[in-house]
N, C-alpha and C. Protein backbone atom coordinates (compact mmCIF):
# COMPACT_ATOMS: atom_id res chain seq x y z
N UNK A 1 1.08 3.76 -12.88
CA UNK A 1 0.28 4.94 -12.65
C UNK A 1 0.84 5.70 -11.47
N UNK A 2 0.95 7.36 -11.72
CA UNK A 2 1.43 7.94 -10.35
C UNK A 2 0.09 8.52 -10.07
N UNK A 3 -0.34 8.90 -9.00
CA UNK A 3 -1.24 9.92 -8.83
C UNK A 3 -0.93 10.62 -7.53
N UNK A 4 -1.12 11.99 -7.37
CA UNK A 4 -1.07 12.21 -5.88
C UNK A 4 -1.78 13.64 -5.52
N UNK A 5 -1.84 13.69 -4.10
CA UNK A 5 -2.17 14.69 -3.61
C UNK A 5 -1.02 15.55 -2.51
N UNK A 6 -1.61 16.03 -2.09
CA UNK A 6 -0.28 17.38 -1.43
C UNK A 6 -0.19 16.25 -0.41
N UNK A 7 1.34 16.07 0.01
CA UNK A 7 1.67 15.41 0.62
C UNK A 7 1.76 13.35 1.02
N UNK A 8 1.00 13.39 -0.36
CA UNK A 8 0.58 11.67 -0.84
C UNK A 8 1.34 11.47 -2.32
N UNK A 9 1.71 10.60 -2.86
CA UNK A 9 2.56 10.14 -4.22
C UNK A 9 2.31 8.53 -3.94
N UNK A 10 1.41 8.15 -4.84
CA UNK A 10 1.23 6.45 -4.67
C UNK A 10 1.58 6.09 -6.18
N UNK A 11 2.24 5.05 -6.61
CA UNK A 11 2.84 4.70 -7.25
C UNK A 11 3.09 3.36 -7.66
N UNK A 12 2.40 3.04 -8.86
CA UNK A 12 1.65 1.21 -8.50
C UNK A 12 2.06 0.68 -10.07
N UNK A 13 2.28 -0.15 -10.19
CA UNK A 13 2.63 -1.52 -11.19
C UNK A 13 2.19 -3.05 -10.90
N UNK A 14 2.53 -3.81 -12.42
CA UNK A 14 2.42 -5.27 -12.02
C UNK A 14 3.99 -5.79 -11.91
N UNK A 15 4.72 -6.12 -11.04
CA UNK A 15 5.83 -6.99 -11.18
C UNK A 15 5.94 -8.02 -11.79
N UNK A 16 5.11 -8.77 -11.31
CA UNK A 16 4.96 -10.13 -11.82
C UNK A 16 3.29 -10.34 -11.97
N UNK A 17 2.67 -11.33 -12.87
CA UNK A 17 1.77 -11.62 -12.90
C UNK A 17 1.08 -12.07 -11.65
N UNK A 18 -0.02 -11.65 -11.70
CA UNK A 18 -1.64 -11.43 -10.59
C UNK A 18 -0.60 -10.95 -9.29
N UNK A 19 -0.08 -10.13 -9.39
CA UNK A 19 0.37 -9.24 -8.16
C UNK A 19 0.56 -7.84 -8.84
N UNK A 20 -0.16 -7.09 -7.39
CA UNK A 20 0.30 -5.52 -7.87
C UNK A 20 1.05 -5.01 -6.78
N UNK A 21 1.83 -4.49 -6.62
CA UNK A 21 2.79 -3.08 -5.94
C UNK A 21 2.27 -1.92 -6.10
N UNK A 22 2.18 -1.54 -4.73
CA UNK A 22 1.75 -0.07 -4.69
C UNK A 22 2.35 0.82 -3.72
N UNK A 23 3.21 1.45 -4.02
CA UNK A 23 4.58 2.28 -3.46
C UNK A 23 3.85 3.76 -3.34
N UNK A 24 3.68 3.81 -1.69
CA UNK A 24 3.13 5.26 -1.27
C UNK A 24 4.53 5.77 -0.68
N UNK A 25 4.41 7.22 -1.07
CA UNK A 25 5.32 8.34 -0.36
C UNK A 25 4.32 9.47 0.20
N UNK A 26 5.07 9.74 1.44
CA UNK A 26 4.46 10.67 2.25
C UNK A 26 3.76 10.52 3.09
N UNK A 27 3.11 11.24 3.43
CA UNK A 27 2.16 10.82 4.69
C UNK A 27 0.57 10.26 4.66
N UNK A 28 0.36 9.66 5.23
CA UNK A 28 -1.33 8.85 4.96
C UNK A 28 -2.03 9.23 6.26
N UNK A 29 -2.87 10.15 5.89
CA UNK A 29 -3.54 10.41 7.11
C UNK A 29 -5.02 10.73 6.56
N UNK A 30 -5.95 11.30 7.17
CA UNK A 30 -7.39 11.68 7.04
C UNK A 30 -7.63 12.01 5.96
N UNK A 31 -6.45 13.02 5.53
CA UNK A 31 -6.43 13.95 4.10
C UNK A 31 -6.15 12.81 3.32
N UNK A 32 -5.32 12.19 2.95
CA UNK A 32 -5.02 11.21 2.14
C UNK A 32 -5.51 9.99 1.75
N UNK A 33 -6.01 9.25 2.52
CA UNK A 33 -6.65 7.97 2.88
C UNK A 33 -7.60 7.69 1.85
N UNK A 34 -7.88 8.77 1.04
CA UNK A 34 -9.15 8.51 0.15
C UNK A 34 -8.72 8.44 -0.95
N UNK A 35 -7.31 8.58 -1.50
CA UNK A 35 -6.60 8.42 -2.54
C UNK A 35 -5.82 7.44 -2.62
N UNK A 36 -5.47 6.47 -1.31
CA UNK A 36 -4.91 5.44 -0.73
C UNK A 36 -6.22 4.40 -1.17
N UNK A 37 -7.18 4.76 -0.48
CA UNK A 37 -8.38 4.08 -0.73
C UNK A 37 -8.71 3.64 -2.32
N UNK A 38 -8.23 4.75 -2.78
CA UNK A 38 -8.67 4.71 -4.29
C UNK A 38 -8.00 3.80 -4.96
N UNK A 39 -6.86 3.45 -4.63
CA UNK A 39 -5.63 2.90 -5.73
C UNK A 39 -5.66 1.41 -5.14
N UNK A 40 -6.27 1.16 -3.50
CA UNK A 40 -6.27 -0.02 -3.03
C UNK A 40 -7.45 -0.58 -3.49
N UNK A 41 -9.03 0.34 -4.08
CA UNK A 41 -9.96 -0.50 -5.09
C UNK A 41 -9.85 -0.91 -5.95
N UNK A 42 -9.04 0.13 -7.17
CA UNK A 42 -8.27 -0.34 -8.22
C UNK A 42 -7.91 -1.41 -8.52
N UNK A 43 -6.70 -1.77 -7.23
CA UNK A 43 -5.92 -2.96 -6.85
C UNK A 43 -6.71 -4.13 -7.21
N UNK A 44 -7.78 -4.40 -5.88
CA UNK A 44 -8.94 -5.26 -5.64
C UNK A 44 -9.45 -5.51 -7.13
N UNK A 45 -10.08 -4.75 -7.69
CA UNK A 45 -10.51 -4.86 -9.08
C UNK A 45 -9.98 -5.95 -10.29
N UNK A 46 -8.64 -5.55 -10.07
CA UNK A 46 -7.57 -6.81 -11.24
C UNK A 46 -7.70 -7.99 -9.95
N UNK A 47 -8.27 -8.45 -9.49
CA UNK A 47 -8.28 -9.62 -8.95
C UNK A 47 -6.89 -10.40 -8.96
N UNK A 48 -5.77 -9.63 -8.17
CA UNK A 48 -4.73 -10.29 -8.13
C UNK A 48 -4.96 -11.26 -7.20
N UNK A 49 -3.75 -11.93 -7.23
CA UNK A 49 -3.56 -13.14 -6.00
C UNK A 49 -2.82 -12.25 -4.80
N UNK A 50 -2.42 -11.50 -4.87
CA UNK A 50 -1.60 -10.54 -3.67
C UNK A 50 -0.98 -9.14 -3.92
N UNK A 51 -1.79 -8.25 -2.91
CA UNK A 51 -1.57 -6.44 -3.28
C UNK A 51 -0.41 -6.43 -2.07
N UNK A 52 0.74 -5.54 -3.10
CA UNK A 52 2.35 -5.47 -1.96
C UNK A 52 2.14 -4.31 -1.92
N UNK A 53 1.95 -3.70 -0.43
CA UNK A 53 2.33 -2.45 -0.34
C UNK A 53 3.56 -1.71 0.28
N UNK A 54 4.07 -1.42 -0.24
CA UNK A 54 5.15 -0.80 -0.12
C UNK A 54 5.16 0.70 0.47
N UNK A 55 5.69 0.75 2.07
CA UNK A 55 5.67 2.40 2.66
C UNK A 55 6.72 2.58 3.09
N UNK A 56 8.20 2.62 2.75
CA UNK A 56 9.27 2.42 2.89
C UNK A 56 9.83 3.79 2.45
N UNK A 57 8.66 4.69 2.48
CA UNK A 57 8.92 6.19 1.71
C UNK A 57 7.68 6.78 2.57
N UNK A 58 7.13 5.94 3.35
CA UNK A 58 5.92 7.03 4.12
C UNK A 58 6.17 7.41 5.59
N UNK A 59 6.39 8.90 5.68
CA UNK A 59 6.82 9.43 7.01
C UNK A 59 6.12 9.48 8.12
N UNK A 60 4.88 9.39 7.98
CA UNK A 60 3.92 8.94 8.76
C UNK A 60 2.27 8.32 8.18
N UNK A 61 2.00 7.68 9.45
CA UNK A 61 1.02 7.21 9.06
C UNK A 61 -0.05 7.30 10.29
N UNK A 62 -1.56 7.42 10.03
CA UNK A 62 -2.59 8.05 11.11
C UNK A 62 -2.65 6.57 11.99
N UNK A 63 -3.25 6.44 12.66
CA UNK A 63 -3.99 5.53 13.54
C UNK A 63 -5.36 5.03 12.96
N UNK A 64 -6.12 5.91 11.92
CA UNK A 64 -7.16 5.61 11.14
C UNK A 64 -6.60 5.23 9.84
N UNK A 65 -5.71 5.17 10.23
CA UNK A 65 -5.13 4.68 8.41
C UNK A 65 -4.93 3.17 8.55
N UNK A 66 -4.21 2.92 9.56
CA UNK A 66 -3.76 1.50 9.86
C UNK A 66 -5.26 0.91 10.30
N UNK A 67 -6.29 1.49 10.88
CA UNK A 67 -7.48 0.82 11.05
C UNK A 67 -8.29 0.41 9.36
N UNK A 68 -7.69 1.33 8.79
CA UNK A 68 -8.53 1.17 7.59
C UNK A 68 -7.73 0.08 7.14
N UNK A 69 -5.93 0.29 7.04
CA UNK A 69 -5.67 -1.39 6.13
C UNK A 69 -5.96 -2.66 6.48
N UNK A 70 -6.08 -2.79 7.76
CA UNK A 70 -6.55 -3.93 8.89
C UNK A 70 -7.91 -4.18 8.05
N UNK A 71 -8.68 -3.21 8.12
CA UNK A 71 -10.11 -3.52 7.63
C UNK A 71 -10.09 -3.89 6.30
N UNK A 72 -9.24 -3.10 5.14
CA UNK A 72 -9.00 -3.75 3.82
C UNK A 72 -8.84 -5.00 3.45
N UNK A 73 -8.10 -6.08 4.58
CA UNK A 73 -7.82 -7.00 4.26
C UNK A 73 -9.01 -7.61 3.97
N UNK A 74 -9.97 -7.49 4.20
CA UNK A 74 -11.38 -8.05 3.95
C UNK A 74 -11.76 -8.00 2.42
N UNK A 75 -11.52 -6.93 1.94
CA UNK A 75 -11.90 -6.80 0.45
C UNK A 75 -10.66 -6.58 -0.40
N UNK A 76 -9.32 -6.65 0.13
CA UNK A 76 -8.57 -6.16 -0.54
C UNK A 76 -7.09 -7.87 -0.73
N UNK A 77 -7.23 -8.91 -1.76
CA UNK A 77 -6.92 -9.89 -1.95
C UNK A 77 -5.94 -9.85 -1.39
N UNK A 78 -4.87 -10.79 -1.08
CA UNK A 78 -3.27 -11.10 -0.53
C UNK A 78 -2.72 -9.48 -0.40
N UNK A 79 -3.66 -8.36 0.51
CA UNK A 79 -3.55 -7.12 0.79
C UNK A 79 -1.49 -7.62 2.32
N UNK A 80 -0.45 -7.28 1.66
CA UNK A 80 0.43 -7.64 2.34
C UNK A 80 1.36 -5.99 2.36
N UNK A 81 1.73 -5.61 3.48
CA UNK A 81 2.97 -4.13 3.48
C UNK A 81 4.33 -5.49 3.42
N UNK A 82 5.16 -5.26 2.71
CA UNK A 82 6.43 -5.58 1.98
C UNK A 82 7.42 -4.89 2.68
N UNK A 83 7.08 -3.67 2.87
CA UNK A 83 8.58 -2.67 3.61
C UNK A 83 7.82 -1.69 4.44
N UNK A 84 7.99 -1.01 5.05
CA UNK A 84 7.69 -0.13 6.24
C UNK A 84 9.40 0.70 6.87
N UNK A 85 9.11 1.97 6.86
CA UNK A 85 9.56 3.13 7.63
C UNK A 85 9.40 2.46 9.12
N UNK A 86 10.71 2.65 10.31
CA UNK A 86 10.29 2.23 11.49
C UNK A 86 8.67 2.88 12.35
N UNK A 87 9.00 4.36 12.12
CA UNK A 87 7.41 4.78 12.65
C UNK A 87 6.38 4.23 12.11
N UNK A 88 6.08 3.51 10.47
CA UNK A 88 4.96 2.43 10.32
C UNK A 88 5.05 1.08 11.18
N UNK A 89 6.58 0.81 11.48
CA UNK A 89 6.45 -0.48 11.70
C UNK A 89 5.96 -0.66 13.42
N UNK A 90 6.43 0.63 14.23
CA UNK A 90 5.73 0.78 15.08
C UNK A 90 4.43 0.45 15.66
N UNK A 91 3.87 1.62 14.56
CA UNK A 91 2.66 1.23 14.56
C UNK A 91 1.79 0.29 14.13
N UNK A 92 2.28 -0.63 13.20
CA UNK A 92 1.83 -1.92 13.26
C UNK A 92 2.12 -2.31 14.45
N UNK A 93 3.25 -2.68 15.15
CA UNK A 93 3.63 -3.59 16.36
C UNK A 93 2.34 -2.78 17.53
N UNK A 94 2.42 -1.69 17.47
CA UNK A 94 0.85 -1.89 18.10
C UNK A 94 -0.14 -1.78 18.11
N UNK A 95 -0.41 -2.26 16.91
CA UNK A 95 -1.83 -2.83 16.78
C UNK A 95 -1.97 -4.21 16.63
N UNK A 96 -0.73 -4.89 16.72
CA UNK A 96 -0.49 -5.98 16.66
C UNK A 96 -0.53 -6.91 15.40
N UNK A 97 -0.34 -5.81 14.74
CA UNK A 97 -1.02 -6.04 12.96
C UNK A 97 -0.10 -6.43 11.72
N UNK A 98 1.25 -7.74 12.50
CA UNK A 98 2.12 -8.10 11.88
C UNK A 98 2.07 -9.25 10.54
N UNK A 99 0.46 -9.75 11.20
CA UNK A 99 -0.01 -10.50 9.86
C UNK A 99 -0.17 -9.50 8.80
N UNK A 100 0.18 -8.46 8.79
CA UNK A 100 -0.12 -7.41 7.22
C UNK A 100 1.36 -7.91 6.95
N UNK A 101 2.42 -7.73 7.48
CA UNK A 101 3.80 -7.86 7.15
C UNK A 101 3.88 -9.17 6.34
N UNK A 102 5.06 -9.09 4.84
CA UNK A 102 5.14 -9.88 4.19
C UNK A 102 6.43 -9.75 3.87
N UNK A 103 7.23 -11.23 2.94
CA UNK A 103 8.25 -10.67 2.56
C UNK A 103 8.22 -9.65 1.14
N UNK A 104 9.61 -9.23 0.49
CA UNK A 104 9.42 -8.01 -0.29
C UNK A 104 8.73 -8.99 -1.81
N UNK A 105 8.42 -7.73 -2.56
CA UNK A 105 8.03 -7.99 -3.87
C UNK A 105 8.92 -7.11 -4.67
N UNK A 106 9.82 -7.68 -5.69
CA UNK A 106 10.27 -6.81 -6.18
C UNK A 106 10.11 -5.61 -6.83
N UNK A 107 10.46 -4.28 -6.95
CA UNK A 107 9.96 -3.27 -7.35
C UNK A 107 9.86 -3.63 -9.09
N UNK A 108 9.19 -2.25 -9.42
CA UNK A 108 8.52 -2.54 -10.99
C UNK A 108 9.63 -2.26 -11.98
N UNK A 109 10.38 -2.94 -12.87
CA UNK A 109 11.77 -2.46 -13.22
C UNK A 109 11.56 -1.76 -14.71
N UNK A 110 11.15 -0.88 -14.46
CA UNK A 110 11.11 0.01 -15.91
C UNK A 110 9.38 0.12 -16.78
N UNK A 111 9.05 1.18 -17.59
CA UNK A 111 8.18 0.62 -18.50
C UNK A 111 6.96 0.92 -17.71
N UNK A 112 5.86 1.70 -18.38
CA UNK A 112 4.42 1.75 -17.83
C UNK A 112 3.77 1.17 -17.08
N UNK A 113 3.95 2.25 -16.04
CA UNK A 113 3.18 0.77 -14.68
C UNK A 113 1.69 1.72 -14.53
N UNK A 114 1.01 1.69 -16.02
CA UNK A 114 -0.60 1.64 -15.76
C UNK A 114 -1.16 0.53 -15.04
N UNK A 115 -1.16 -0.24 -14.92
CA UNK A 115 -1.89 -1.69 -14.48
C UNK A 115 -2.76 -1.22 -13.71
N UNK A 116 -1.86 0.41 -12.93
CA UNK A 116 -3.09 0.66 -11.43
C UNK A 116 -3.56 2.22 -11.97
């Protein structure tokens, strides 16, 4: 599934069974977060064993954004970022929020990635 808004492109599949990938481009901020939000309930919903997020294409990211994935982890299963842009990874390092960091999941290799 792609969906996006001006300046958001999230982009989600199953790789492998009970895991989903969800590959955001652009920026995640106030404006966006609710379409981020959207695709990370989705996620939650298929009751995977672990959501990879992938921002390795996102140029920035808010300070309320990273509060919100911190808080996701609560409802959002094996909620793990896979790759990060240095300005995300930044800002994880201060928030100290390296338990989100995981290793990669491979991307979705071809073929309808409705799942999300």
């Amino acid at each position: 599934m792609d969906s996006g808004v001006a300046g958001l492109l999230i982009r989600s599949g199953q790789p492998r069974p009970r895991v989903v990938r969800i590959e955001v481009v652009g920026e995640i901020d106030q404006a966006s977060l609710e379409q981020l939000s959207e695709a990370l309930t989705h996620a939650a919903g298929l009751r995977p064993a672990r959501v990879a997020l992938d921002l390795t294409r996102v140029e920035f990211m808010s300070c309320g954004a990273m509060r919100y994935l911190l808080d996701a982890r609560q409802w959002v299963p094996g909620l793990r970022i896979v790759a990060a842009t240095a300005p995300v990874r930044r800002l994880i390092a201060v928030y100290g929020a390296d338990a989100l960091l995981d290793e990669p999941v491979p991307a979705h290799n071809g073929g309808d990635s409705a799942n999300l």
